[in-house]
Protein backbone atom coordinates (compact mmCIF):
# COMPACT_ATOMS: atom_id res chain seq x y z
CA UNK A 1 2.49 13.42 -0.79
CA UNK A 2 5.21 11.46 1.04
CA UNK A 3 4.11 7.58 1.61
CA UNK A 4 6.24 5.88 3.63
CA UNK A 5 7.06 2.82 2.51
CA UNK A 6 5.67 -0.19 5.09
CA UNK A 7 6.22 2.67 7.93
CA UNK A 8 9.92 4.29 8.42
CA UNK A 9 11.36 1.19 7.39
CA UNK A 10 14.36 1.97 7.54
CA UNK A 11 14.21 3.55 10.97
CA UNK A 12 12.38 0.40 12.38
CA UNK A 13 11.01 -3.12 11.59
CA UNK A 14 8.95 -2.89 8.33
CA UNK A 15 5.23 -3.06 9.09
CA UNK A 16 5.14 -3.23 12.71
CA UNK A 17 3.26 -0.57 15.26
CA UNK A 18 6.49 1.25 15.75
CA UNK A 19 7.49 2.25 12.30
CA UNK A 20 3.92 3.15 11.17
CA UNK A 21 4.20 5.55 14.35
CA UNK A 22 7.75 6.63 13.77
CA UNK A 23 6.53 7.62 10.08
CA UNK A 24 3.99 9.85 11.48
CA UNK A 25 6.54 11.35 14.05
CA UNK A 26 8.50 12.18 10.70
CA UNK A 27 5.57 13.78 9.38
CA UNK A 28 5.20 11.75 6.24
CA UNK A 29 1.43 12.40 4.99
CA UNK A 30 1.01 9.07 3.63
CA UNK A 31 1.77 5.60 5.10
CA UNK A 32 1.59 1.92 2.61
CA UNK A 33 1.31 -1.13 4.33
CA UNK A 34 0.42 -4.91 3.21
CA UNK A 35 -1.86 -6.55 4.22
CA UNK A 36 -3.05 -10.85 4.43
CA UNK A 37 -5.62 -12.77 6.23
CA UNK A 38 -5.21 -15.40 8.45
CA UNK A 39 -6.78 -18.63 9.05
CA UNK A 40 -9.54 -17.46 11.66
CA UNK A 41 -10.20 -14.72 9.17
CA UNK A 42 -8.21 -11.35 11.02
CA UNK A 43 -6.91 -9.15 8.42
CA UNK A 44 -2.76 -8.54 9.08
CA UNK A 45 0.12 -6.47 7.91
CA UNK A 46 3.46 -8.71 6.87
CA UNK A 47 4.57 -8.08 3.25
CA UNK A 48 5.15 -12.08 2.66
CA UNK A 49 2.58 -14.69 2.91
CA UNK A 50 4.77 -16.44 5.49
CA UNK A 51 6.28 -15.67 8.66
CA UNK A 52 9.61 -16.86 10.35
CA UNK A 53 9.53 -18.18 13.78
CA UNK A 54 12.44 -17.17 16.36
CA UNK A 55 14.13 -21.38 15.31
CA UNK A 56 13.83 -20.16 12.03
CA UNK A 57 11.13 -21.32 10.42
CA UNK A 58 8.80 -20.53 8.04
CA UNK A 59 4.99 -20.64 8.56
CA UNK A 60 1.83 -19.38 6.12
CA UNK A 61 0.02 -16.69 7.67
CA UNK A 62 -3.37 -18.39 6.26
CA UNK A 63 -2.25 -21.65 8.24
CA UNK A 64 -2.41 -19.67 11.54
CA UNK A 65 -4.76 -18.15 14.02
CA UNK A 66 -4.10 -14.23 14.27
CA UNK A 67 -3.09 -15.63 18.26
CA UNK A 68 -0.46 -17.74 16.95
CA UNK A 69 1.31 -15.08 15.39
CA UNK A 70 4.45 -13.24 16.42
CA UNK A 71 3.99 -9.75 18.61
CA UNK A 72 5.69 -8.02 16.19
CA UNK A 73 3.01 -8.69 13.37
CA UNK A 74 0.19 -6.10 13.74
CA UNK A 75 -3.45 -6.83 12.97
CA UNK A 76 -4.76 -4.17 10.53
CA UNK A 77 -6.92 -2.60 13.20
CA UNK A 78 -3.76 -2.06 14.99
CA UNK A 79 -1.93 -0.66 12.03
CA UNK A 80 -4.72 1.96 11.46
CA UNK A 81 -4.40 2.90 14.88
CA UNK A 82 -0.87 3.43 14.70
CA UNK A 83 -1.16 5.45 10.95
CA UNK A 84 -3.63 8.09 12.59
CA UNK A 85 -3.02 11.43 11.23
CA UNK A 86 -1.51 9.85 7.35
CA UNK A 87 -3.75 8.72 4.67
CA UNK A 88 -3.16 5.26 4.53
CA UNK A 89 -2.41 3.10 1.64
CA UNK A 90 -3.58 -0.63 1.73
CA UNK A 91 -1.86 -3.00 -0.45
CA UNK A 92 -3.81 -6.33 -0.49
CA UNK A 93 -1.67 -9.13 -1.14
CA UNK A 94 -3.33 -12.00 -3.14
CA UNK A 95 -1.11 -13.20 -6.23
CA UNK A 96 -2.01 -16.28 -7.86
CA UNK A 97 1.76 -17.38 -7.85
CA UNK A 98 1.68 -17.04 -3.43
CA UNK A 99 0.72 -19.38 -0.92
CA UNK A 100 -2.02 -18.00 0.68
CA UNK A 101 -4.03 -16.92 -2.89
CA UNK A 102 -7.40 -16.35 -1.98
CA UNK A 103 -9.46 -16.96 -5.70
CA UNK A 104 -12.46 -15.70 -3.74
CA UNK A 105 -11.06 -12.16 -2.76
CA UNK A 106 -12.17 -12.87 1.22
CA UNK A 107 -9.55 -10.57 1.87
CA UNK A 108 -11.39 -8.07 0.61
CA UNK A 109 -14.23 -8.35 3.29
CA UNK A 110 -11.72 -8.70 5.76
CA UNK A 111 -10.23 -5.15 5.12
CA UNK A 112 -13.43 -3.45 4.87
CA UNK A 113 -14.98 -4.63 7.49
CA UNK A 114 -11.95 -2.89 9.30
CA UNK A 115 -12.50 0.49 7.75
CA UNK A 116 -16.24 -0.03 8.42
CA UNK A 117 -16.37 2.42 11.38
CA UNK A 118 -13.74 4.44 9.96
CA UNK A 119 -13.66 7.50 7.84
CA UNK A 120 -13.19 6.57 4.15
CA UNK A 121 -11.38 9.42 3.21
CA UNK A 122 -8.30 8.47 4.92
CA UNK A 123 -7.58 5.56 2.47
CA UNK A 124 -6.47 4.25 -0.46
CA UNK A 125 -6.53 0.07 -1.48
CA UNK A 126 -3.75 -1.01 -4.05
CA UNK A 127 -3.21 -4.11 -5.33
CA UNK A 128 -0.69 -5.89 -7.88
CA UNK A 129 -3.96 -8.91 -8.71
CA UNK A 130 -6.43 -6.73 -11.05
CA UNK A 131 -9.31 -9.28 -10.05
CA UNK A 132 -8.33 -8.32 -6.07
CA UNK A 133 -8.74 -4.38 -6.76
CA UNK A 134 -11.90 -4.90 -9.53
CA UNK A 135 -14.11 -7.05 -6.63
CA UNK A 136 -12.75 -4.15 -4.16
CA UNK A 137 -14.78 -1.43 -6.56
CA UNK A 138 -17.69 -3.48 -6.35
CA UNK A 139 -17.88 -4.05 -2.47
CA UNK A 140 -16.52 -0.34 -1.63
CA UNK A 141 -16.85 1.82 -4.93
CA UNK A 142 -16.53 5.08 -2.30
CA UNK A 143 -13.23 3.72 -1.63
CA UNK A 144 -10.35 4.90 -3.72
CA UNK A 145 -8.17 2.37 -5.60
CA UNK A 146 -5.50 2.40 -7.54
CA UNK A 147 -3.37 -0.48 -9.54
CA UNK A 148 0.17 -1.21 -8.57
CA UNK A 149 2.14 -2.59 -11.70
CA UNK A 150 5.57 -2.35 -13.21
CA UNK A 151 4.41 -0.42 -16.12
CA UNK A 152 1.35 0.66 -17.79
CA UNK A 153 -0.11 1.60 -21.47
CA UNK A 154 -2.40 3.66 -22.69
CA UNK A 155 -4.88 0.88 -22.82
CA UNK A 156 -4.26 -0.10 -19.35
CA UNK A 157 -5.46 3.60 -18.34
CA UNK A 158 -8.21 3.48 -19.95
CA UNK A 159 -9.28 0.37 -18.57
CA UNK A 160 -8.61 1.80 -15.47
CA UNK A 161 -10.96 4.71 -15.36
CA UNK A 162 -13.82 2.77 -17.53
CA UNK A 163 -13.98 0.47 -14.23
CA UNK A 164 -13.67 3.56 -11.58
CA UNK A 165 -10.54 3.22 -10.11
CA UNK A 166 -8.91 6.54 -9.26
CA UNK A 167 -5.18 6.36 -9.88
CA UNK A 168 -2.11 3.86 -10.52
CA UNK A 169 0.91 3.05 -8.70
CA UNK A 170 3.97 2.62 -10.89
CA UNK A 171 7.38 1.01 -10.39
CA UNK A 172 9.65 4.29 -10.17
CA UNK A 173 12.60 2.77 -12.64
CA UNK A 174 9.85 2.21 -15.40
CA UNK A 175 7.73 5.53 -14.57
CA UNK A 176 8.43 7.94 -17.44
CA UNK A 177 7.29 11.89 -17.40
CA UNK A 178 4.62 11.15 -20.54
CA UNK A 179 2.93 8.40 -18.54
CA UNK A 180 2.60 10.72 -15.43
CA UNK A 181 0.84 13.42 -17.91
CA UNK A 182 -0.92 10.83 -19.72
CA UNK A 183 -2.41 9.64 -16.60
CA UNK A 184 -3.18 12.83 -15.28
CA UNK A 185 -5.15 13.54 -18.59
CA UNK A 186 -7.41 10.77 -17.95
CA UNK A 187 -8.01 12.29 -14.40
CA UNK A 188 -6.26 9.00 -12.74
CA UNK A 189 -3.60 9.84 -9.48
CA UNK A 190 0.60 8.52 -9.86
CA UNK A 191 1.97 7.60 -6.58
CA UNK A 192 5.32 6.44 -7.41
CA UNK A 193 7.03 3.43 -5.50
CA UNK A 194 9.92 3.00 -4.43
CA UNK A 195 12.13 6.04 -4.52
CA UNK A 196 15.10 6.43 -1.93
CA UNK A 197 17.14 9.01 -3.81
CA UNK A 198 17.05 12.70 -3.25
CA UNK A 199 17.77 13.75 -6.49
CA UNK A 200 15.42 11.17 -7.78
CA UNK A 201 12.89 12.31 -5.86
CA UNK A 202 13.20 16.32 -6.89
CA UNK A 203 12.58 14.88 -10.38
CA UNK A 204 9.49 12.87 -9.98
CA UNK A 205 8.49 16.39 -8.04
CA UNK A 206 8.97 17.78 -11.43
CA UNK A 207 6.91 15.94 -13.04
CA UNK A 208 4.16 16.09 -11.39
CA UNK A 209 3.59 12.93 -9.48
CA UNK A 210 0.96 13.00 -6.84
CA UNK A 211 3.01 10.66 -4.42
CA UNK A 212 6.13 9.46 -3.61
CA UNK A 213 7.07 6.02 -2.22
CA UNK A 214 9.79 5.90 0.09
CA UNK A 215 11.52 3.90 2.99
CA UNK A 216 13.18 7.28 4.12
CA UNK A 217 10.19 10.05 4.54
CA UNK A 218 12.38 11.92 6.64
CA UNK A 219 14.83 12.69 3.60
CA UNK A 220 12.51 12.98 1.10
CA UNK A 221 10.63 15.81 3.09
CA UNK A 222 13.76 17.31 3.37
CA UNK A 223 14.66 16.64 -0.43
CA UNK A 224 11.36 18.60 -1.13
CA UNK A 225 11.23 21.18 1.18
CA UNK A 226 7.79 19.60 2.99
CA UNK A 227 7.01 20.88 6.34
């Protein structure tokens, strides 16, 4: 599967309406997105916890109504609307180390109370927190999740499946062809991030991977051959 990487983002503005759609125009299968909450409690897509203002400055997203925000910064119903047709990655931002940390995992609610009254097959929740994607198994176990790290063990896998989550999301410069077969042997899914390079790409092919992260679906289904 090709996931493009916050929409075509190199075709147009990361994580806005327009590149989720131009991904799909591509015909990339898969779209990943981030996604934050803001202070009235609207689940958004921006990749930081702040925004910047058109005099250049810099605002928490948690600080501000979903009204005060820019156009350009989708609400996740919005994004969803935009992805129809791709299986849609959500990565839930909430790092201990950011802003707008949420100890509570509200963000959680937030996002499913979006995919509610949609079908769940179309999605996938990732998450760099492990405490973020373990309370999302116990609010939506019929959701698939996966864990988004720079590298994993063999312990780490098998944490992984004890708790239910279905696959893992590793950084491409660590991800090695015996930790894609490892993973696959404990019945867990690799979708790769991010990979630009064509050549690259034909490898991680090789190996198996199930998905491939990229800000250029357009050349990686040409790389592969992926109508």
């Amino acid at each position: 599967m090709i996931i493009a990487h916050r929409g075509a983002s190199r075709a147009r503005r990361e994580n806005t309406v327009e590149a989720f759609e131009r991904a799909v125009e591509l015909g990339a299968q898969g779209i990943e997105l981030d996604v934050r909450r803001t202070k009235d409690g609207v689940a958004v897509v921006h990749h930081d916890p702040q925004f910047t203002d058109d005099h250049g400055n810099e605002t928490v997203i948690c600080e501000v109504e979903a009204a005060g925000l820019p156009p350009y910064l989708p609400t996740l119903n919005e994004a969803l609307d935009a992805c129809a047709g791709a299986v849609v990655n959500i990565e839930i931002k909430n790092l201990p180390h950011e802003a707008d940390f949420d100890p509570q995992y509200q963000v959680c609610s937030l996002v499913l109370s979006e995919l509610g009254v949609r079908d769940v097959q179309g999605w996938v929740i990732s998450s760099f927190d492990r405490g973020t994607l373990d309370r999302m198994r116990e609010l939506a176990p019929q959701i698939t999740t996966a864990w988004l790290a720079v590298e994993f063990d063999a312990a780490d896998l098998d944490e992984l499946v004890a708790i239910g989550h279905g696959g893992i999301h590793p950084w491409d410069q660590m991800l090695t062809q015996e930790l894609v077969a490892t993973a696959h042997e404990r019945g867990l899914f690799v979708n790769v991030w991010t990979c630009n390079d064509p050549e690259r790409m034909k490898e991680l092919a090789a190996w198996g991977v199930d998905g491939i992260v990229t800000d250029v679906p357009d050349i990686a289904l040409g790389a592969l051959r992926i109508d």
